[in-house]
C-alpha atoms as a PDB file:
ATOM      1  CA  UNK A   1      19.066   1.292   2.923  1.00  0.00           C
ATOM      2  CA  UNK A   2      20.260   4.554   1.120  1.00  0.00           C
ATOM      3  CA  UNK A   3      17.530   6.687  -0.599  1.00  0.00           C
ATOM      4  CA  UNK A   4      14.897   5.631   2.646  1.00  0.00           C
ATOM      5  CA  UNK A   5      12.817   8.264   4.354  1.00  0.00           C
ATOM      6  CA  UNK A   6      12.217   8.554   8.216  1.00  0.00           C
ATOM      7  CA  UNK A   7       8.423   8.776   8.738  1.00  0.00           C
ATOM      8  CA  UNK A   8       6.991   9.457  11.729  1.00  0.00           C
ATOM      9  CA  UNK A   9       3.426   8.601  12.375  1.00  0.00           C
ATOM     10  CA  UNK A  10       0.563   7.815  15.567  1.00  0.00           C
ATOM     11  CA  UNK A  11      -1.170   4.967  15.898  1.00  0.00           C
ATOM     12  CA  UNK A  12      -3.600   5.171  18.743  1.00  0.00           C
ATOM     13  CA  UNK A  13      -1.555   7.629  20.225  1.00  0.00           C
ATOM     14  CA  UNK A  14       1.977   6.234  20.234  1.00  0.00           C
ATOM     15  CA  UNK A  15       4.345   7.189  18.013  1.00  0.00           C
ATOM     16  CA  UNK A  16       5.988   5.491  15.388  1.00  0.00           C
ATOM     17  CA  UNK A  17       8.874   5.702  13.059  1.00  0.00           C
ATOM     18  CA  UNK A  18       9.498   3.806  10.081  1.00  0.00           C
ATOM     19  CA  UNK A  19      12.556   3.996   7.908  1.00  0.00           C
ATOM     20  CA  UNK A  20      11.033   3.802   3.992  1.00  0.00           C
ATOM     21  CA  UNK A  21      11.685   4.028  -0.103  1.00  0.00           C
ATOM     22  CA  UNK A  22       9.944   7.439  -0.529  1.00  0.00           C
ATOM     23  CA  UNK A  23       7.535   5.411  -2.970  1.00  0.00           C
ATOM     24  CA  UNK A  24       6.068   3.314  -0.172  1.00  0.00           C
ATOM     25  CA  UNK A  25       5.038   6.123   1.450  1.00  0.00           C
ATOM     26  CA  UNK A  26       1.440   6.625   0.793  1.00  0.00           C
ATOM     27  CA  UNK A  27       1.065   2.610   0.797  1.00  0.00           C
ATOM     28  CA  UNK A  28       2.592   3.053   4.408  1.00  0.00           C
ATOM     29  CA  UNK A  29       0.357   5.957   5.449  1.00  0.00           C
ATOM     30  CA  UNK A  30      -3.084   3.937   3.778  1.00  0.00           C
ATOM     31  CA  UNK A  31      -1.819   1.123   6.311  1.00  0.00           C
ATOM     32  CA  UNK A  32      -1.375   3.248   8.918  1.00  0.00           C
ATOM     33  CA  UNK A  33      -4.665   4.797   9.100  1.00  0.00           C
ATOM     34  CA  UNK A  34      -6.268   1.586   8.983  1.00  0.00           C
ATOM     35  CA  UNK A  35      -4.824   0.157  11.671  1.00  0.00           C
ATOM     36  CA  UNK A  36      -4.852   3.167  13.942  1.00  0.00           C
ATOM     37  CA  UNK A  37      -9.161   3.181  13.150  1.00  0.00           C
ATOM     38  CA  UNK A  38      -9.296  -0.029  14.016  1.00  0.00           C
ATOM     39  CA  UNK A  39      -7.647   0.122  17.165  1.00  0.00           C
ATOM     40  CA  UNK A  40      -9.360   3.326  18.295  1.00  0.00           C
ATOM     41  CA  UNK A  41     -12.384   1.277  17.559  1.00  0.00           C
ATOM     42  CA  UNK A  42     -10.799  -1.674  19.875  1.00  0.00           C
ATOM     43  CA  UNK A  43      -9.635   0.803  22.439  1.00  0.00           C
ATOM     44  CA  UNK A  44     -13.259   2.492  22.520  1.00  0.00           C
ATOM     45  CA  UNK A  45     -15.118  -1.184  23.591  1.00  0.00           C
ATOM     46  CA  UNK A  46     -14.972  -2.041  27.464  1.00  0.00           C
ATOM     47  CA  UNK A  47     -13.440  -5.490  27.199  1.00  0.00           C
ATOM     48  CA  UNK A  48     -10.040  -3.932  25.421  1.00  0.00           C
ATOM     49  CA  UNK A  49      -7.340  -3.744  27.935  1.00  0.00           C
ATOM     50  CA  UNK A  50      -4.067  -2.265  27.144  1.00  0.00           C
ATOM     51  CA  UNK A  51      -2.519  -1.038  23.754  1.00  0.00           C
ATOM     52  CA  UNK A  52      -0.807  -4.801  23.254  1.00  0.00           C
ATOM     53  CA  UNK A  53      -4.218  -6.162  23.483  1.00  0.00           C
ATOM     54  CA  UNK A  54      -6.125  -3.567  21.383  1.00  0.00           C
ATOM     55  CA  UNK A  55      -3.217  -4.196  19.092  1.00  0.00           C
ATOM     56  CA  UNK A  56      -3.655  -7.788  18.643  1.00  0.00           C
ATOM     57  CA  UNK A  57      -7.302  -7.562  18.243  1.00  0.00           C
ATOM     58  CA  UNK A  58      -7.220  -4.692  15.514  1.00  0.00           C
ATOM     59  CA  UNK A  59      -4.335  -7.522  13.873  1.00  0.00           C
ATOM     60  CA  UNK A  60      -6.382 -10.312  14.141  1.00  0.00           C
ATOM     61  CA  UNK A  61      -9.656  -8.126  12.882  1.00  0.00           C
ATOM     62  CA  UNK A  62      -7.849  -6.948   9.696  1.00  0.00           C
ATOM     63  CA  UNK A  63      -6.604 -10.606   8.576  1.00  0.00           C
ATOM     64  CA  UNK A  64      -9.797 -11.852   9.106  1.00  0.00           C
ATOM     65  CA  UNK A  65     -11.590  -9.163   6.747  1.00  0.00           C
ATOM     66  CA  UNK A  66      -8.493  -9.720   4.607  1.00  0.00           C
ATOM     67  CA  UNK A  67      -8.878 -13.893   4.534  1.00  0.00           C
ATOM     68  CA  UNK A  68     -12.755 -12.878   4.327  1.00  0.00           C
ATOM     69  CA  UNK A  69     -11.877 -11.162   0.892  1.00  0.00           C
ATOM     70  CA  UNK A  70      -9.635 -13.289  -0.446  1.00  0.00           C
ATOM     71  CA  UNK A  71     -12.209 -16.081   0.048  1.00  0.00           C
ATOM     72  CA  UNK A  72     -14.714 -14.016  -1.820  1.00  0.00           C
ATOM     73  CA  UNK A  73     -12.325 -13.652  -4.779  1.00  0.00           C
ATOM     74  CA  UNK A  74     -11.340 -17.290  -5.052  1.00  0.00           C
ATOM     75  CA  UNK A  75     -15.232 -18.136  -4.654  1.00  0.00           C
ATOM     76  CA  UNK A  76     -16.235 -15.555  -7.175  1.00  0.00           C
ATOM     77  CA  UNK A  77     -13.471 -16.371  -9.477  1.00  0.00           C
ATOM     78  CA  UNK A  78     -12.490 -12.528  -9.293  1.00  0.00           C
ATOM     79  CA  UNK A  79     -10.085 -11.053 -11.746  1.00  0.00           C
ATOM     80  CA  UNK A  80      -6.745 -10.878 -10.143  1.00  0.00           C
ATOM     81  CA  UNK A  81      -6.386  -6.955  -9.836  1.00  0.00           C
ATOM     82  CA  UNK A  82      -2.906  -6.944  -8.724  1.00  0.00           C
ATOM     83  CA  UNK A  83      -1.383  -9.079 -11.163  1.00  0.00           C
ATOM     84  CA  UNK A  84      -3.497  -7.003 -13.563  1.00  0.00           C
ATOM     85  CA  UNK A  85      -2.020  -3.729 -12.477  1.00  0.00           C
ATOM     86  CA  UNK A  86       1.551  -5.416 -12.375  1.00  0.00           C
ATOM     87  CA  UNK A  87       1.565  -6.455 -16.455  1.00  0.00           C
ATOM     88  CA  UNK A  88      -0.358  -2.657 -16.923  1.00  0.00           C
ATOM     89  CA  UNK A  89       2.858  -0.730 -14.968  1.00  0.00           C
ATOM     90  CA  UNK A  90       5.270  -3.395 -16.800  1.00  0.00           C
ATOM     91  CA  UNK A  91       3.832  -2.287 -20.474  1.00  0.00           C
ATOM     92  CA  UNK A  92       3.611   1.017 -19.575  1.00  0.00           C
ATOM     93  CA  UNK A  93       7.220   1.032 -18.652  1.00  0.00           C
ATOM     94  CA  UNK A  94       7.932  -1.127 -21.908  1.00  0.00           C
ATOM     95  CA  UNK A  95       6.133   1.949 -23.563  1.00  0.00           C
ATOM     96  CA  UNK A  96       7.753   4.879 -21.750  1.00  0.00           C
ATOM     97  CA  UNK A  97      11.441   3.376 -22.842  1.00  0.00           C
ATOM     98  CA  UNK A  98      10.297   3.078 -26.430  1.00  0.00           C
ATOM     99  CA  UNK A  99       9.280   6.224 -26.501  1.00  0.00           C
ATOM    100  CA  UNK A 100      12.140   7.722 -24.804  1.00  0.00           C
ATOM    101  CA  UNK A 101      14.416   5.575 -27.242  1.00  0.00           C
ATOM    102  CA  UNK A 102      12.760   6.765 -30.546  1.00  0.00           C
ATOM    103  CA  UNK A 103      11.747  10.403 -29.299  1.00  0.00           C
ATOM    104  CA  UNK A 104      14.590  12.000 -31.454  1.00  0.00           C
ATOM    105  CA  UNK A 105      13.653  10.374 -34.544  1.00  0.00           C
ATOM    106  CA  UNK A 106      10.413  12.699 -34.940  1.00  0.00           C
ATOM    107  CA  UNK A 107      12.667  15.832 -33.320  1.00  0.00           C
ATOM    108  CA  UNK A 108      15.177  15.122 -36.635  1.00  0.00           C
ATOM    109  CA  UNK A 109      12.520  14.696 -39.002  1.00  0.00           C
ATOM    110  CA  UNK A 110      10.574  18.154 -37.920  1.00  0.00           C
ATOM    111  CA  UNK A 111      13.833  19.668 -38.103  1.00  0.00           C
ATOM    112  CA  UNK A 112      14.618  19.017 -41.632  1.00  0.00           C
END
């Protein structure tokens, strides 16, 4: 786990630390303040008891808008964004080492 960063956050007042690859962190942090608003929004009705129940009810409210979304894309025959993004960071890595491969051939030819 070298090269991980201790982050520290709240979620509904208690506080957390997670042990992460510095580029997970704002991915981490989105999560984070989704599931702290939607406990504070558990915590705030009358019939949430406790932060283990307000915890499983914020859970079980995010999967279902999640499952509610993924049923819209399968209905709607969405284009699959992240598989989309994934071949868009693969080329543009593809790209970035070609570049960085031939970048002294136009540094030689200026040169002459």
């Amino acid at each position: 786990m070298s090269g991980n960063k201790q982050v520290e956050v709240n979620i509904a007042g208690q506080p957390y630390r997670f042990a992460i690859a510095p580029e997970n962190e704002a991915a981490l942090l989105e999560a984070v303040a989704l599931v702290d608003n939607r406990m504070t929004r558990m915590k705030s009705n009358a019939s949430a008891k406790g932060v283990e129940r307000v915890a499983v009810m914020a859970a079980i409210s995010i999967a279902s808008d999640m499952l509610s979304m993924q049923r819209k894309q399968q209905e709607d025959g969405a284009i699959p964004v992240d598989a989309i993004r994934a071949r868009i960071r693969e080329l543009n890595d593809r790209a970035d080492e070609a570049l960085r491969q031939y970048a002294h051939v136009g540094t030689a030819a200026a040169q002459s």
